[in-house]
C-alpha atoms as a PDB file:
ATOM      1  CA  UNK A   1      55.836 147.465 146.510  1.00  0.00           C
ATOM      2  CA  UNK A   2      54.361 145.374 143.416  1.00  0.00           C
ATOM      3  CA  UNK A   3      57.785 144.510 141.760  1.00  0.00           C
ATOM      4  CA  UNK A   4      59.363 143.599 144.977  1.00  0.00           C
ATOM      5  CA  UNK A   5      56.381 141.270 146.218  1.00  0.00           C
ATOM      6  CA  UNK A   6      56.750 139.576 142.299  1.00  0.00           C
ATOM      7  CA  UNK A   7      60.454 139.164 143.048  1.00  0.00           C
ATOM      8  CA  UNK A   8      59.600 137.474 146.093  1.00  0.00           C
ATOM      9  CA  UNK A   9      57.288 134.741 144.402  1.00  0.00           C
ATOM     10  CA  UNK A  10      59.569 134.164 141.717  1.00  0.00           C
ATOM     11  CA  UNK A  11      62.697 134.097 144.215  1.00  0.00           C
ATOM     12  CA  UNK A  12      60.486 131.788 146.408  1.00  0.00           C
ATOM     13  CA  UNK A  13      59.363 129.723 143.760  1.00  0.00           C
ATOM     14  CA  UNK A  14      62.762 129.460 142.431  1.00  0.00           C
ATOM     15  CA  UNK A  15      63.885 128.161 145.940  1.00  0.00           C
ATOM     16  CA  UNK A  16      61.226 125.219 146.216  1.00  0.00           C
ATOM     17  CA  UNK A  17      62.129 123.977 142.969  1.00  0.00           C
ATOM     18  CA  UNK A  18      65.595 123.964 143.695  1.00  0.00           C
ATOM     19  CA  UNK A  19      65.534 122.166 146.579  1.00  0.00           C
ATOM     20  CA  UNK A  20      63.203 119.086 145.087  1.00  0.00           C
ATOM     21  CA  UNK A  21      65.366 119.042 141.812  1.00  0.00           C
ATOM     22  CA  UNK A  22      68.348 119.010 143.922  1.00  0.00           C
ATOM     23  CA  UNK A  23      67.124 116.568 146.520  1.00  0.00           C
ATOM     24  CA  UNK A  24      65.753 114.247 143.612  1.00  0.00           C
ATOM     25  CA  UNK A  25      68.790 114.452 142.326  1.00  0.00           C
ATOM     26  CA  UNK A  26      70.818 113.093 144.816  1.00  0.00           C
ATOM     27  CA  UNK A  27      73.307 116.560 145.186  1.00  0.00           C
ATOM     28  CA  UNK A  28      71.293 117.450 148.858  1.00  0.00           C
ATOM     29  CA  UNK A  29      69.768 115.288 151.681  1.00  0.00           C
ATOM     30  CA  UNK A  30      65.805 115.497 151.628  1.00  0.00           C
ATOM     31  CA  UNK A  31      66.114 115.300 155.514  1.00  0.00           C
ATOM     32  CA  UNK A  32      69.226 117.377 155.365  1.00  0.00           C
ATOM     33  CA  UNK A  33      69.329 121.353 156.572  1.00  0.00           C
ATOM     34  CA  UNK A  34      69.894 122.637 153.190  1.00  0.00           C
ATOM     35  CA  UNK A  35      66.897 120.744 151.946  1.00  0.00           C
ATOM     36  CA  UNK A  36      64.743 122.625 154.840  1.00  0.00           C
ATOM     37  CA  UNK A  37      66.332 126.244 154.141  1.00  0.00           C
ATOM     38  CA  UNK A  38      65.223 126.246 150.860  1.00  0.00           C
ATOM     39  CA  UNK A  39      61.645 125.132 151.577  1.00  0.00           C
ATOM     40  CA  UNK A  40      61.448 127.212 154.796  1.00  0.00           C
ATOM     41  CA  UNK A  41      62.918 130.638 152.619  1.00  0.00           C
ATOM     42  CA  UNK A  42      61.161 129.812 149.339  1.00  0.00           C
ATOM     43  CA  UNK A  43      57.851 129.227 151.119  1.00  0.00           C
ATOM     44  CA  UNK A  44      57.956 132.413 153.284  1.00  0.00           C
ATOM     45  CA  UNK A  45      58.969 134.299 149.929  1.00  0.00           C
ATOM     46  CA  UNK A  46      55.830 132.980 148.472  1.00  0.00           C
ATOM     47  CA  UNK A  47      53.562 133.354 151.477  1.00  0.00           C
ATOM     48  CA  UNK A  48      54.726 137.315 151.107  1.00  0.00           C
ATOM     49  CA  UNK A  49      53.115 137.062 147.315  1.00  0.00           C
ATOM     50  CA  UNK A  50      50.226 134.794 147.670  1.00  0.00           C
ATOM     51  CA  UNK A  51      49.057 137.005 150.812  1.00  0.00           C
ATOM     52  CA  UNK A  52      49.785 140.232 149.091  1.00  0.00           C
ATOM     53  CA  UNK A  53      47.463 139.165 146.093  1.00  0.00           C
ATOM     54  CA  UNK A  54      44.558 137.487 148.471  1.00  0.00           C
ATOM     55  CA  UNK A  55      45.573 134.106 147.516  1.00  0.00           C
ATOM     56  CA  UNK A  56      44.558 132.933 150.528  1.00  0.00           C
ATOM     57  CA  UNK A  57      44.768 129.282 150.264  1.00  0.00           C
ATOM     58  CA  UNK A  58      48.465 129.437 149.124  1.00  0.00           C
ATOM     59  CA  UNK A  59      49.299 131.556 151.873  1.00  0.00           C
ATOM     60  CA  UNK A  60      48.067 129.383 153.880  1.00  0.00           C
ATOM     61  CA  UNK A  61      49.509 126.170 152.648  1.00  0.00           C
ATOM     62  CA  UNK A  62      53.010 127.968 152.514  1.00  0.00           C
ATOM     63  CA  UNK A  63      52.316 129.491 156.312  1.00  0.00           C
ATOM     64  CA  UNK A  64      52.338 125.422 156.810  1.00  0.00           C
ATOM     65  CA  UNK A  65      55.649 124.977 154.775  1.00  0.00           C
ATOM     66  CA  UNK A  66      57.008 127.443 156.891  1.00  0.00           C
ATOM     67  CA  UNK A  67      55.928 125.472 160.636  1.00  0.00           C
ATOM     68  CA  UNK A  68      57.110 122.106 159.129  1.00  0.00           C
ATOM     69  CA  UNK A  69      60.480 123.457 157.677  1.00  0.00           C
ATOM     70  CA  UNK A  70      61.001 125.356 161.073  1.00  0.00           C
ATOM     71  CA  UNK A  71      60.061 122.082 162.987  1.00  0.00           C
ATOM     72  CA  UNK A  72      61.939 119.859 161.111  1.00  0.00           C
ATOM     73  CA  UNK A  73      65.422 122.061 161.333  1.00  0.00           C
ATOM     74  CA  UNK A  74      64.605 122.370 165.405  1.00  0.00           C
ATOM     75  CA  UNK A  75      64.704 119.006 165.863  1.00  0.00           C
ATOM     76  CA  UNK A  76      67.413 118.791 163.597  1.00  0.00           C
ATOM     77  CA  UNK A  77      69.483 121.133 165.463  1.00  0.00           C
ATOM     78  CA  UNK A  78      67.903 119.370 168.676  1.00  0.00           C
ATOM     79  CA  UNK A  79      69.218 115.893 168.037  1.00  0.00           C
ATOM     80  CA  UNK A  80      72.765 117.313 166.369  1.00  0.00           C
ATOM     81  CA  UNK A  81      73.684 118.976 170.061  1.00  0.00           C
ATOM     82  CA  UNK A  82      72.386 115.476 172.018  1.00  0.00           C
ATOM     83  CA  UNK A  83      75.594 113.771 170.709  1.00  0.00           C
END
């Protein structure tokens, strides 16, 4: 269970750093979907970790990640099937 929990935080922590080094780099919209995949995946990869290892106030701030990712891809989706 250990080993898979660390691959989680590194996978996750892979994923949030891709998407700000591609978004600052111009290759993926910051408000764009793929922009809130990563951040909505990567934090619930390291929400897995932090919570396994009682870091509660990462888990916490990544359980946050996770609402404003999924918010931000609902209204997304919300205002892409209004045209």
């Amino acid at each position: 269970m250990g080993t898979a929990v660390t691959a989680a935080g590194w996978i996750g922590a892979g994923l949030l750093l891709a998407a700000y080094a591609l978004a600052s780099a111009g290759r993926i919209r910051p408000a764009g979907s793929a922009f809130q995949l990563l951040n909505l995946f990567g934090s619930a990869a390291l929400t897995v970790n932090s919570g396994y290892h009682h870091a509660w106030p990462s888990a916490v701030l990544n359980t946050a990640w996770i609402a404003v990712g999924a918010v931000a891809l609902g209204r997304r989706s919300a205002s892409l099937g209004a045209v």
